[in-house]
C-alpha atoms as a PDB file:
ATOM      1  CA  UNK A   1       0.000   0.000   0.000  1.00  0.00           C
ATOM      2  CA  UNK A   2       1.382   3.365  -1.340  1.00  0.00           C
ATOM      3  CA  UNK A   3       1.364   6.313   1.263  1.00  0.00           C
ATOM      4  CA  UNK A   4       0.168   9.539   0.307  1.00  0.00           C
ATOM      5  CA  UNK A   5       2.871  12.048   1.581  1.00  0.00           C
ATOM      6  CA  UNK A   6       3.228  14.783  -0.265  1.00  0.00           C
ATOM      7  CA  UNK A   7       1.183  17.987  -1.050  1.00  0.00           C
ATOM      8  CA  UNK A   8       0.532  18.762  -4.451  1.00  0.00           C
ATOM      9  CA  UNK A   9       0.855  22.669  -4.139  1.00  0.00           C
ATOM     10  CA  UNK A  10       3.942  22.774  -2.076  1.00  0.00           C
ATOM     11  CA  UNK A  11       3.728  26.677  -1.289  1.00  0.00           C
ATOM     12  CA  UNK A  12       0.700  26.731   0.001  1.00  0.00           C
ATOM     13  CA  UNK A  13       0.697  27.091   3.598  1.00  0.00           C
ATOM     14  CA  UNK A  14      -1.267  24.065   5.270  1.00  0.00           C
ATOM     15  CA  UNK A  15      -3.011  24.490   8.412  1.00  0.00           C
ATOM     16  CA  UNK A  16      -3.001  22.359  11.296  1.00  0.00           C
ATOM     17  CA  UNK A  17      -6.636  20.642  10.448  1.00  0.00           C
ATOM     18  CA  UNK A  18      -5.618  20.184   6.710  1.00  0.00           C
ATOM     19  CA  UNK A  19      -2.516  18.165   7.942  1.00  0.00           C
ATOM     20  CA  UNK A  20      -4.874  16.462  10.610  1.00  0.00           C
ATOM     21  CA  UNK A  21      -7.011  15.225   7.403  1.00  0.00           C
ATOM     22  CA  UNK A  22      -4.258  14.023   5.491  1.00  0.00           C
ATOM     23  CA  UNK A  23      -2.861  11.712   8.213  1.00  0.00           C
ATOM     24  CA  UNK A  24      -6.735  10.425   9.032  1.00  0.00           C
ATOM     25  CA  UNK A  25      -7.230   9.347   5.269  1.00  0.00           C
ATOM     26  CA  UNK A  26      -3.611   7.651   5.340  1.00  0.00           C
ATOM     27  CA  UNK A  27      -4.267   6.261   8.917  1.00  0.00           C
ATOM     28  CA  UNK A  28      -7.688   4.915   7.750  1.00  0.00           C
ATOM     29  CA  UNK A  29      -6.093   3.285   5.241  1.00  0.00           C
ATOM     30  CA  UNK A  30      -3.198   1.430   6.793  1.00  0.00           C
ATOM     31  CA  UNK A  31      -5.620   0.282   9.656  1.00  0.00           C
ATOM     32  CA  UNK A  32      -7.815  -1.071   7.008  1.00  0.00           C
ATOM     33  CA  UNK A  33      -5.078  -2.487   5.791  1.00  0.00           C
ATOM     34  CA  UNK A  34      -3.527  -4.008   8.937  1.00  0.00           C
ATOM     35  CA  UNK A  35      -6.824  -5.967   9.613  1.00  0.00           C
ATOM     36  CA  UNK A  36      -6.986  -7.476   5.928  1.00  0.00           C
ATOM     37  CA  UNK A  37      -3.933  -8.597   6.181  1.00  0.00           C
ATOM     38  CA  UNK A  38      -4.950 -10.483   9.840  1.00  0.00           C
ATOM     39  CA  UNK A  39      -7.853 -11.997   8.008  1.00  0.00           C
ATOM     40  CA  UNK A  40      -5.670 -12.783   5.016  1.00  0.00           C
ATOM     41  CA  UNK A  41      -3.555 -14.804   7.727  1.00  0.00           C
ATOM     42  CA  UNK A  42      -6.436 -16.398   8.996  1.00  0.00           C
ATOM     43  CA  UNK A  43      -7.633 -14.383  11.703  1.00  0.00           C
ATOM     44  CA  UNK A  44     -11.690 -15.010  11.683  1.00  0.00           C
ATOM     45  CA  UNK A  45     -14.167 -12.020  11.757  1.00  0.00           C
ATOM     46  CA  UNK A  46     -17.462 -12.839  12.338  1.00  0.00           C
ATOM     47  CA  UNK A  47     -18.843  -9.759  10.777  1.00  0.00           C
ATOM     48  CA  UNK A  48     -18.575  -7.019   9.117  1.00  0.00           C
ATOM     49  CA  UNK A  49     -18.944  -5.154  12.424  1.00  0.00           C
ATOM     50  CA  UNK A  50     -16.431  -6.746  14.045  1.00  0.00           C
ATOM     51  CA  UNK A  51     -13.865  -6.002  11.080  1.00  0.00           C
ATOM     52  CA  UNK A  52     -15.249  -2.199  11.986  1.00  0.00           C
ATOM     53  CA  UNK A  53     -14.439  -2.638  15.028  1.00  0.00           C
ATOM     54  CA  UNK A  54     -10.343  -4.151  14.688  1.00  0.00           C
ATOM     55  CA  UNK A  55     -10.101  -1.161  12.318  1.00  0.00           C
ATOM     56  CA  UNK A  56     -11.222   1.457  15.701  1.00  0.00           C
ATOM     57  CA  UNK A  57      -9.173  -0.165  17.679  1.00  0.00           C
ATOM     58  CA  UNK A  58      -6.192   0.196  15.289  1.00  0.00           C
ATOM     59  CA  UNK A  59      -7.319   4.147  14.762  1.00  0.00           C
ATOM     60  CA  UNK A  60      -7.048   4.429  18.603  1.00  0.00           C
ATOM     61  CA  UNK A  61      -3.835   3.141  18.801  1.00  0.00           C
ATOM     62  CA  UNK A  62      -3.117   5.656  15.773  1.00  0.00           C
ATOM     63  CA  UNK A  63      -4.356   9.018  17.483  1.00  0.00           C
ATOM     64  CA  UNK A  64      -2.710   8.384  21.069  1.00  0.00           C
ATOM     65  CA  UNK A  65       1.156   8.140  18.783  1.00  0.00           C
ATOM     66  CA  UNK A  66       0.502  10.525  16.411  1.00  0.00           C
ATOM     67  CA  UNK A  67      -0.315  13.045  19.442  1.00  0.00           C
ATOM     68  CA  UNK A  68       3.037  12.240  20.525  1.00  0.00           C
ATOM     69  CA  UNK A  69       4.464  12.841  17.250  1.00  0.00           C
ATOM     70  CA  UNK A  70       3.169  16.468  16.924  1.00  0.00           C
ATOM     71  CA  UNK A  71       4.378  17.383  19.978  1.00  0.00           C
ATOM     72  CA  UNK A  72       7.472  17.045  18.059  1.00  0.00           C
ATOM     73  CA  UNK A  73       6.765  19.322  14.965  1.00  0.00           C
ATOM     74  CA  UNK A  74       4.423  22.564  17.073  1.00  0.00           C
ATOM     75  CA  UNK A  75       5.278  25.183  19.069  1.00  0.00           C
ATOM     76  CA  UNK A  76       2.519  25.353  21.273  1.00  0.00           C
ATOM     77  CA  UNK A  77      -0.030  22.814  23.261  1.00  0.00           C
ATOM     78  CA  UNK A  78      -3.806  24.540  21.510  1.00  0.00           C
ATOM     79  CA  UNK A  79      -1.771  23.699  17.727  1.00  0.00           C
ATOM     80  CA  UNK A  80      -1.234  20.442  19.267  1.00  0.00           C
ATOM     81  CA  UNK A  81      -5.097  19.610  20.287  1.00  0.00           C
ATOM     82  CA  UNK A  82      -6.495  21.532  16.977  1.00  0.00           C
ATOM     83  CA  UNK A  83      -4.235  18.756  15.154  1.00  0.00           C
ATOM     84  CA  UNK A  84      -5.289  15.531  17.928  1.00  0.00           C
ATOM     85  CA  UNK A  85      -9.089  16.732  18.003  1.00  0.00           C
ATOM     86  CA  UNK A  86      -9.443  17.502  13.757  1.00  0.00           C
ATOM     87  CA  UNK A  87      -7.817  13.955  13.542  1.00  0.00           C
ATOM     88  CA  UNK A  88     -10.020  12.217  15.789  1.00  0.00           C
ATOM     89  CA  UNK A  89     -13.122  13.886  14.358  1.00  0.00           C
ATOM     90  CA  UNK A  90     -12.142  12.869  10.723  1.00  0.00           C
ATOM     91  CA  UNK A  91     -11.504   9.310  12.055  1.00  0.00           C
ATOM     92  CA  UNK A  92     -15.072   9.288  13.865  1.00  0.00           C
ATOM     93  CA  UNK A  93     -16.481  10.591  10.039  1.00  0.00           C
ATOM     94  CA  UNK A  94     -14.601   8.244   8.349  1.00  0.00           C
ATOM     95  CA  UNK A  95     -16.028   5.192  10.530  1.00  0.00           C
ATOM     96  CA  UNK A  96     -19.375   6.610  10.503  1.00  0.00           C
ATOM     97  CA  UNK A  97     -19.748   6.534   7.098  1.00  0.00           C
ATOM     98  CA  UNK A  98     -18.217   2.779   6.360  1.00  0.00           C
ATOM     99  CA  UNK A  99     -20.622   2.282   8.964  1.00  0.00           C
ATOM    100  CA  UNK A 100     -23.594   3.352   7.150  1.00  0.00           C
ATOM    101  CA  UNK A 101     -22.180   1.897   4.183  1.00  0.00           C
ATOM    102  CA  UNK A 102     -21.878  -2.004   5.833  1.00  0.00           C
ATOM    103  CA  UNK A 103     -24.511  -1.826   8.559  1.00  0.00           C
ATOM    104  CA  UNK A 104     -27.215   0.476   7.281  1.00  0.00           C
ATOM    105  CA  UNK A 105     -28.247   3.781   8.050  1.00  0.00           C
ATOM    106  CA  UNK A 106     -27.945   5.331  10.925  1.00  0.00           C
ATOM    107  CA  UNK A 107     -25.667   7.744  13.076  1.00  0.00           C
ATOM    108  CA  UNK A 108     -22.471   5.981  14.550  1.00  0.00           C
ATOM    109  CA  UNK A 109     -20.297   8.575  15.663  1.00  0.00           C
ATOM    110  CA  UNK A 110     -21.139   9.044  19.066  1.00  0.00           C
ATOM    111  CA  UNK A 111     -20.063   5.605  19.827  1.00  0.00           C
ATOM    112  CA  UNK A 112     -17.186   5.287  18.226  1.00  0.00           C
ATOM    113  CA  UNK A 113     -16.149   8.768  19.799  1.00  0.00           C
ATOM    114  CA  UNK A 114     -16.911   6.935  23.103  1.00  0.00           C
ATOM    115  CA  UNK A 115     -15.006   4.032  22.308  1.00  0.00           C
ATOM    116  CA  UNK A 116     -12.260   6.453  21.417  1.00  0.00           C
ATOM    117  CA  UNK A 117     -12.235   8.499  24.704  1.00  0.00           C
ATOM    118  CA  UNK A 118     -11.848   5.418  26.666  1.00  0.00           C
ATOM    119  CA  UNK A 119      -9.034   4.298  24.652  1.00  0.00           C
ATOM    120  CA  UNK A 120      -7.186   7.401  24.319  1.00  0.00           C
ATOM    121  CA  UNK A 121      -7.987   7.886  28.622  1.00  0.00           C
ATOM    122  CA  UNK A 122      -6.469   3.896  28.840  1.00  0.00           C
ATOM    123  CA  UNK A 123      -3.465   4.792  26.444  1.00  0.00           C
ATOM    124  CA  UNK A 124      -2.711   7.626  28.076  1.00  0.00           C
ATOM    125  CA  UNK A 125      -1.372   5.874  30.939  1.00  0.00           C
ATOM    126  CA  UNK A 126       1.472   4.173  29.596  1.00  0.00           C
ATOM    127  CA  UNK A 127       4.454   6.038  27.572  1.00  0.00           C
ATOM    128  CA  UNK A 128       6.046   6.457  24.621  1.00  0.00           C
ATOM    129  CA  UNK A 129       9.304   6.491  24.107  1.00  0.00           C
ATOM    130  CA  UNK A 130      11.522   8.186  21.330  1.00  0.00           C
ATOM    131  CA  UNK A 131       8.481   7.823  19.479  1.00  0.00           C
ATOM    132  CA  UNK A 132       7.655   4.735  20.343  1.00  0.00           C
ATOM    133  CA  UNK A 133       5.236   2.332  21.915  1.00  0.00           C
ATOM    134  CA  UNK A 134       6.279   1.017  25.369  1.00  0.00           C
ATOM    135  CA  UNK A 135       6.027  -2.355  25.684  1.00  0.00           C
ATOM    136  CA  UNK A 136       3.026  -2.528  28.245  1.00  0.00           C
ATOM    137  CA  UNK A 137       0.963   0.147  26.090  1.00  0.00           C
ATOM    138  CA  UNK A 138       1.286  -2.380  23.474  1.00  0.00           C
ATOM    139  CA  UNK A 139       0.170  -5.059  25.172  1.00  0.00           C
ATOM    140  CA  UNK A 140      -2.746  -3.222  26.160  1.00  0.00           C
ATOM    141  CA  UNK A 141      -3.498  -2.330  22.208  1.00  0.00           C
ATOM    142  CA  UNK A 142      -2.876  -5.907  21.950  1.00  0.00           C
ATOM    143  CA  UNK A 143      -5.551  -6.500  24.328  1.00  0.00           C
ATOM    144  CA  UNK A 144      -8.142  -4.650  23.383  1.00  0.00           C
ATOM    145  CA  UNK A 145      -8.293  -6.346  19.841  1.00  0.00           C
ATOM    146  CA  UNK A 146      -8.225  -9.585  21.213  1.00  0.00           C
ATOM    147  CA  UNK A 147     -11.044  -8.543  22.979  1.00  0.00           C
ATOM    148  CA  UNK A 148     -12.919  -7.300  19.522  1.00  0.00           C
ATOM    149  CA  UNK A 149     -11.778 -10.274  17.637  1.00  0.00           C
ATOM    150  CA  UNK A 150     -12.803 -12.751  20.260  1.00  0.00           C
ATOM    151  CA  UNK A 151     -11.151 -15.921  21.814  1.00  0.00           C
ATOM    152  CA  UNK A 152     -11.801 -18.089  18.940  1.00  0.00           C
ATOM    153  CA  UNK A 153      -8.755 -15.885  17.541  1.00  0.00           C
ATOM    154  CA  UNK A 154      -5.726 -17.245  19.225  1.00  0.00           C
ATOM    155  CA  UNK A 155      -2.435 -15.793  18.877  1.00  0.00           C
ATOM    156  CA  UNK A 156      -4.135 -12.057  17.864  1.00  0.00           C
ATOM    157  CA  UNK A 157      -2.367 -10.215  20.671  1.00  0.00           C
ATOM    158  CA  UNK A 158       0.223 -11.739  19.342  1.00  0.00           C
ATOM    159  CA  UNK A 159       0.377 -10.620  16.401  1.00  0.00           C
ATOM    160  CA  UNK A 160      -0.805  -6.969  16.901  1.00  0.00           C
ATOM    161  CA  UNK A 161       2.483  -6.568  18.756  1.00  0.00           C
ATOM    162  CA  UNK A 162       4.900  -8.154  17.004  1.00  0.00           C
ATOM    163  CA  UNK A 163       3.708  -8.044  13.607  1.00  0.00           C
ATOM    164  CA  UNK A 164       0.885  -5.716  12.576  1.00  0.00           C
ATOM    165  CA  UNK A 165       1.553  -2.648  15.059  1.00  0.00           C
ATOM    166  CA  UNK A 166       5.320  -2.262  13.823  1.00  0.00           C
ATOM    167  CA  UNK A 167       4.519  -2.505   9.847  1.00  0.00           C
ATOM    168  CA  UNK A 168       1.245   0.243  10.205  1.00  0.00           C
ATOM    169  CA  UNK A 169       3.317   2.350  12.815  1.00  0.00           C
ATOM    170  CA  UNK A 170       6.351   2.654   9.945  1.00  0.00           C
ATOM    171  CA  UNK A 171       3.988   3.781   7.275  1.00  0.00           C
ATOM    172  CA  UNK A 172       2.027   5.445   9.457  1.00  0.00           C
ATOM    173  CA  UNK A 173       4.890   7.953  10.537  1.00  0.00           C
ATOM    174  CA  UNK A 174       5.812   8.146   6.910  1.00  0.00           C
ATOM    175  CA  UNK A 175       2.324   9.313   6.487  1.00  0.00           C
ATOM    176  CA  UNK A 176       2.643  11.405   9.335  1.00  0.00           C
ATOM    177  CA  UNK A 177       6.268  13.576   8.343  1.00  0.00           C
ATOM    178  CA  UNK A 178       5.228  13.874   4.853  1.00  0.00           C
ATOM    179  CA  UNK A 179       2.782  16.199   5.382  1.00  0.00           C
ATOM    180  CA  UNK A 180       4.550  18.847   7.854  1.00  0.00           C
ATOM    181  CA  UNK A 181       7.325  18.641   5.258  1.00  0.00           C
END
């Protein structure tokens, strides 16, 4: 899966919400693509649902390091939230409407933003380091998609840490840096 890094118009100044919108449609797609892959390696999902809700637990995981990332690349805490928040809210869009899309209409953003705040409260417990995911804030990750997926699914914490979480978290800071240039 190509990432999409790079602004067409290069001199045009990009605000903070802009950036925010590019890493949600590149974080989208590598979570998507993270949980394909576990059902390409045999990883049952029962429903389409359930595949939803790997891919929120994977966009979680996503918001909690890229916060730590833009601490990084602003000057200032309120440039920091305007990014976290605008990426969170195009997340909860983006699920609402592959929501309608597999499940039907309806209006499922308040629960996934719930699901969100209690991850993001959980995650924000544990550290990251140099960029990266401690090892117990992995684990939990870890656990909370084995508890989506199910104990039919052995071995999916597992893999989350070892294999998925490092691949996505590499293109997903690609997808990240691109855009602040």
């Amino acid at each position: 899966m190509r990432v999409k890094s790079k602004w067409h118009n290069k001199k045009r100044e990009k605000s903070i919400e802009e950036i925010a919108g590019v890493v949600a449609f590149n974080g989208w797609r590598i979570a998507q693509d993270s949980v394909n892959k576990m059902y390409s390696d045999g990883f049952n999902f029962r429903s389409n649902e359930q595949l939803l809700d790997t891919i929120g637990e994977f966009l979680g995981f996503f918001i909690i390091m890229a916060d730590h990332w833009v601490v990084e690349r602003v000057s200032d805490d309120a440039e920091r939230q305007r990014f976290t928040n605008a990426l969170a809210l195009k997340l909860v869009d983006t699920m609402n409407e592959n929501r309608v899309e597999e499940l039907g209409p309806g209006d499922y953003r308040e629960e996934f933003l719930e699901r969100l705040n209690a991850r993001l409260s959980d995650y924000s417990q544990y550290k990251v380091i140099d960029g990266e995911p401690s090892y117990p804030l992995l684990r939990l990750f870890g656990s909370h998609v084995e508890s989506v997926m199910g104990a039919d699914n052995k071995w999916v914490q597992e893999q989350v840490m070892e294999v998925e979480t490092p691949a996505a978290l590499k293109r997903l800071r690609t997808a990240f840096e691109g855009p602040f240039g």
